[in-house]
Protein backbone atom coordinates (compact mmCIF):
# COMPACT_ATOMS: atom_id res chain seq x y z
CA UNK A 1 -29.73 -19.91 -14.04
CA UNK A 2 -28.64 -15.92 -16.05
CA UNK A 3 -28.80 -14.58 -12.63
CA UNK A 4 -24.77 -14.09 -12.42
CA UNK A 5 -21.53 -14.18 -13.96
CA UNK A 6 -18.40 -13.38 -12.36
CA UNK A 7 -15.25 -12.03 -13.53
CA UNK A 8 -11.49 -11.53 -12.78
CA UNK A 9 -8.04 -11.30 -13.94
CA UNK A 10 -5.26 -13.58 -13.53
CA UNK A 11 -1.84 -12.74 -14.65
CA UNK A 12 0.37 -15.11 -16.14
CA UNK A 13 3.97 -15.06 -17.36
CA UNK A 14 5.21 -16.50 -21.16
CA UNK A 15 7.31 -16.33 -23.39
CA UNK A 16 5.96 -16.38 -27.17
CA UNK A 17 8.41 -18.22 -29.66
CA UNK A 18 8.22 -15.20 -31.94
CA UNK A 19 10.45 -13.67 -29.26
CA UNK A 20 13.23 -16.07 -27.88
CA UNK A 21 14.27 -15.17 -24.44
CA UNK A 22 11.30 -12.33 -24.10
CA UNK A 23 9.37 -13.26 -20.97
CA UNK A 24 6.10 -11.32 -21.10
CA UNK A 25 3.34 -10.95 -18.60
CA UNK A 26 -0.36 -10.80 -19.79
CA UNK A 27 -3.63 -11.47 -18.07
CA UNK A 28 -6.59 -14.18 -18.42
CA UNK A 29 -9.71 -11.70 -18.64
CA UNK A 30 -12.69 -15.24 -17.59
CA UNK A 31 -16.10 -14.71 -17.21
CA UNK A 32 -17.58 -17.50 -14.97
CA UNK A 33 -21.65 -18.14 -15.33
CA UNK A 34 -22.93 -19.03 -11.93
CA UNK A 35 -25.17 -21.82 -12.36
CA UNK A 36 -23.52 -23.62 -15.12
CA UNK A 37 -19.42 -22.46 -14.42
CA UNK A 38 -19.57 -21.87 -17.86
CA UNK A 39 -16.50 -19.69 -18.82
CA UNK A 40 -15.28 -17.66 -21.47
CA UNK A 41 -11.92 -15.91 -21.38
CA UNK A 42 -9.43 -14.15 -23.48
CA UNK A 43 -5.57 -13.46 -22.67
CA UNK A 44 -4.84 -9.37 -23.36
CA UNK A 45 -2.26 -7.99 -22.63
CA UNK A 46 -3.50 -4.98 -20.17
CA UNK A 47 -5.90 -4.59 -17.92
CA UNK A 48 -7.15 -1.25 -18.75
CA UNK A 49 -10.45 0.21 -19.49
CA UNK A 50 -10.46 -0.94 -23.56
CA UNK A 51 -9.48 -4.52 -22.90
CA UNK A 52 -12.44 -5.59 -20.28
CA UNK A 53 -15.00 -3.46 -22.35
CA UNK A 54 -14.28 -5.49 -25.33
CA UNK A 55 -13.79 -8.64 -23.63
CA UNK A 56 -17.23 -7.99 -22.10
CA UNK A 57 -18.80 -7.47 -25.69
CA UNK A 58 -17.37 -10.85 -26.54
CA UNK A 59 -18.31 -12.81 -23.67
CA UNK A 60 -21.36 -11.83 -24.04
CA UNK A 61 -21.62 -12.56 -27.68
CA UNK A 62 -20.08 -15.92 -26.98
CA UNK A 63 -23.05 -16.59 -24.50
CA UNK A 64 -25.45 -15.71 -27.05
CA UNK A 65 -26.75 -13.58 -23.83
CA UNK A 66 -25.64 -11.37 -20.53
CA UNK A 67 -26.69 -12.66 -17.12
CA UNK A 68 -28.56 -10.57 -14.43
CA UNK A 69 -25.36 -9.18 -12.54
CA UNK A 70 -21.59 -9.20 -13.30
CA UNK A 71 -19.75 -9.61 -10.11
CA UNK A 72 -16.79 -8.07 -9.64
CA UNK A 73 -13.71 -7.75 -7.16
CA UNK A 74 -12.32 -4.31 -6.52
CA UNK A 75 -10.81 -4.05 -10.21
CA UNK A 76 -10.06 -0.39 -10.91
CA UNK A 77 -12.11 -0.38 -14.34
CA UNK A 78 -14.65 -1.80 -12.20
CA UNK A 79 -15.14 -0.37 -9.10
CA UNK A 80 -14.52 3.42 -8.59
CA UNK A 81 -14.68 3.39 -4.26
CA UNK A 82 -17.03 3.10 -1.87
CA UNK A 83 -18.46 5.90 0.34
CA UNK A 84 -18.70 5.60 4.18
CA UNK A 85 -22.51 4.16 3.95
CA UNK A 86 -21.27 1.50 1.80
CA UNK A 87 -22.74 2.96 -1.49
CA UNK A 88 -20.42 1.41 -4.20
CA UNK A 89 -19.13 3.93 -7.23
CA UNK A 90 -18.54 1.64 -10.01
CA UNK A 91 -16.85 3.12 -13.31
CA UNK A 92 -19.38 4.86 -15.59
CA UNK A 93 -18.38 3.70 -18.86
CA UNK A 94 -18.84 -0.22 -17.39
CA UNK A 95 -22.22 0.75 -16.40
CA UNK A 96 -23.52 2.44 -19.98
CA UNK A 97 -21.70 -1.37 -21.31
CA UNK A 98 -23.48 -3.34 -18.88
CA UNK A 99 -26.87 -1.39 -19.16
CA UNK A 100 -26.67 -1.79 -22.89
CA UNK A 101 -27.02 -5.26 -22.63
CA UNK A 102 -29.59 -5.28 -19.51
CA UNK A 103 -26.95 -6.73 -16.72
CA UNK A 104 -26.02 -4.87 -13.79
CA UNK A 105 -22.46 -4.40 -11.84
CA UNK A 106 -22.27 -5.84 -8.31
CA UNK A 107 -19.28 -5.67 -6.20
CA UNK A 108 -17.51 -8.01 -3.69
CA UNK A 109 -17.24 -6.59 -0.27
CA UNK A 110 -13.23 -5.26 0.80
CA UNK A 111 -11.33 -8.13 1.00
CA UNK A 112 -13.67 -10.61 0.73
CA UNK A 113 -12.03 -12.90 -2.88
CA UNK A 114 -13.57 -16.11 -1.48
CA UNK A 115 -17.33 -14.19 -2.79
CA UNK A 116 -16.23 -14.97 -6.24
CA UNK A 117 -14.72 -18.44 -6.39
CA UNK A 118 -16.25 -19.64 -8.99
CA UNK A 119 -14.08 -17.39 -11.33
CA UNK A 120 -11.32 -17.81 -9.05
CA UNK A 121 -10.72 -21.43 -8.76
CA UNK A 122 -10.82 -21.90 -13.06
CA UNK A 123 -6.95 -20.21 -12.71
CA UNK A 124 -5.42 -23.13 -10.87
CA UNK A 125 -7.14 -25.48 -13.20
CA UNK A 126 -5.65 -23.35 -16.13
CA UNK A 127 -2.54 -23.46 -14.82
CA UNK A 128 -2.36 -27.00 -14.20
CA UNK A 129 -3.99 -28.31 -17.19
CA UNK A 130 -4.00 -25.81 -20.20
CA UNK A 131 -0.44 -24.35 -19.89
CA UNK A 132 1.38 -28.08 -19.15
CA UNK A 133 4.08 -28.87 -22.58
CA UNK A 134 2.52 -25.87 -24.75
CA UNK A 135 4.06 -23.24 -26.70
CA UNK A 136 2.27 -20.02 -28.40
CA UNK A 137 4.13 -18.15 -31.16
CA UNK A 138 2.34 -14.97 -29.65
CA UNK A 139 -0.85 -13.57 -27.93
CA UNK A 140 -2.77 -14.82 -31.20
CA UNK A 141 -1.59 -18.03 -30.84
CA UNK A 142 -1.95 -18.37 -27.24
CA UNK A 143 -5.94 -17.09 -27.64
CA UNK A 144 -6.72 -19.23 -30.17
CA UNK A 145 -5.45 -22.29 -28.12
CA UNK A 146 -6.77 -20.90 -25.06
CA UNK A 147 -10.54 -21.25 -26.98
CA UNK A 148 -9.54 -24.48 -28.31
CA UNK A 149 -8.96 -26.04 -25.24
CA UNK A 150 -11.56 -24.18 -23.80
CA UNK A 151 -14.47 -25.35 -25.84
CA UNK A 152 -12.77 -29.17 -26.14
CA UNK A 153 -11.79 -29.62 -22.91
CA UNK A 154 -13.00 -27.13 -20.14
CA UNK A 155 -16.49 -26.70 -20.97
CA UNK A 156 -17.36 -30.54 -22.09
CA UNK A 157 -15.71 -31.93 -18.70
CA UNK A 158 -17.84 -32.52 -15.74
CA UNK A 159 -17.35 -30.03 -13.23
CA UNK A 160 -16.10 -31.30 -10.06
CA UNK A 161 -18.32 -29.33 -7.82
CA UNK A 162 -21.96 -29.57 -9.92
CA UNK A 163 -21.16 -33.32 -10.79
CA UNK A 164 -22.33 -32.19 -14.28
CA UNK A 165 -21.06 -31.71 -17.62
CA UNK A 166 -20.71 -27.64 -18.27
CA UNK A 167 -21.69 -27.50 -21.33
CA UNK A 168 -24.89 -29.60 -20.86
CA UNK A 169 -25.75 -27.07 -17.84
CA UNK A 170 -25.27 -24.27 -19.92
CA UNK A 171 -27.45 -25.24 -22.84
CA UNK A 172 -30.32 -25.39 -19.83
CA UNK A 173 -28.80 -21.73 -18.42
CA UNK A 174 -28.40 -20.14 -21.59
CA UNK A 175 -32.01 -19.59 -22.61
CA UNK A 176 -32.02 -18.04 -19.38
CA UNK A 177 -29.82 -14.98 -19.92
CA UNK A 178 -30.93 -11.99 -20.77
CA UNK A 179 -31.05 -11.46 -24.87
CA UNK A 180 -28.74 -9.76 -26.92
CA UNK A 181 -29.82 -5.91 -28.17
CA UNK A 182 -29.69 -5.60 -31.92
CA UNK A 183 -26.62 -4.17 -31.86
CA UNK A 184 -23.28 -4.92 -29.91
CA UNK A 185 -22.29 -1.83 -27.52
CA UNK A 186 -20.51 0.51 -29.87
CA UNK A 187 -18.62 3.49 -28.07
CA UNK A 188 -15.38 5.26 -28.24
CA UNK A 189 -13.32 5.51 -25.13
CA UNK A 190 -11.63 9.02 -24.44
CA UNK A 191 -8.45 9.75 -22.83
């Protein structure tokens, strides 16, 4: 229990009823706790550097705590390369994020997906489940929803791999995590 979450992106095609006929693609940023399969997630609509610092912030406020490690896949605002040892350059301004809230980055090895499942397999479920006869007016819409269903149906159903309920295995993980610093990471991101 707190020792890791995982996280990934899944991309995902709609089209918002404020905009007939607009197909737009945006992406399911989850967080996945280990123990529990507790997960969080918001739909943004890039990938970039400001999106998963602020979806980390609110993950972690939403766990009222940060677990051990975040593990990652090769995601460019994650992982910077790798050298020939195998040292792993991860992206600075994650680290000073993660470090402010005690958690540490650890990456997947190359081409090795099947090392973070447990984020992984939530998409199919999502996709079959959440998504079936729903429309969102827009991204607000959609999120809102999205953490609707989420807390109602997701986290209260027992999880077919634990044989336990997810949110009763969280409430025994979630003393667990690491606490929250006074203050949520505040920084402003250059370009």
């Amino acid at each position: 229990p707190g020792r890791q979450a995982q996280v990934d992106f899944a991309e995902f095609v709609v089209e918002f009823t404020d905009e007939p006929g607009v197909i737009r693609k945006v992406w399911l940023f989850s967080l996945v706790l280990g123990y529990s399969r507790w997960f969080w997630g918001r739909f943004v609509t890039s990938q970039n550097l400001q999106a998963v610092m602020r979806c980390h912030i609110a993950a972690f406020e939403a766990l009222g705590g940060a677990p051990e490690e975040v593990l990652y896949d090769r995601m460019k605002t994650a992982v910077i390369g790798e050298d020939a040892a195998g040292v792993v350059t991860y992206n600075t301004s994650l680290v000073a994020l993660l470090n402010h809230y005690g958690s540490a980055p650890k990456a997947c090895k190359p081409y090795r997906a099947k090392t973070k499942g447990k984020v992984e397999r939530p998409f199919r479920y999502i996709r079959q489940d959440f998504f079936l006869a729903r429309e969102f007016r827009n991204i607000d819409d959609l999120n809102a929803q999205f953490t609707s269903w989420r807390e109602g149906v997701a986290n209260p159903r027992v999880h077919a791999t634990t044989g336990r309920v997810v949110d009763e295995a969280f409430v025994e993980e979630q003393p667990t995590l690491i606490t929250l610093p006074a203050l949520p990471y505040d920084a402003v991101l250059t370009v």
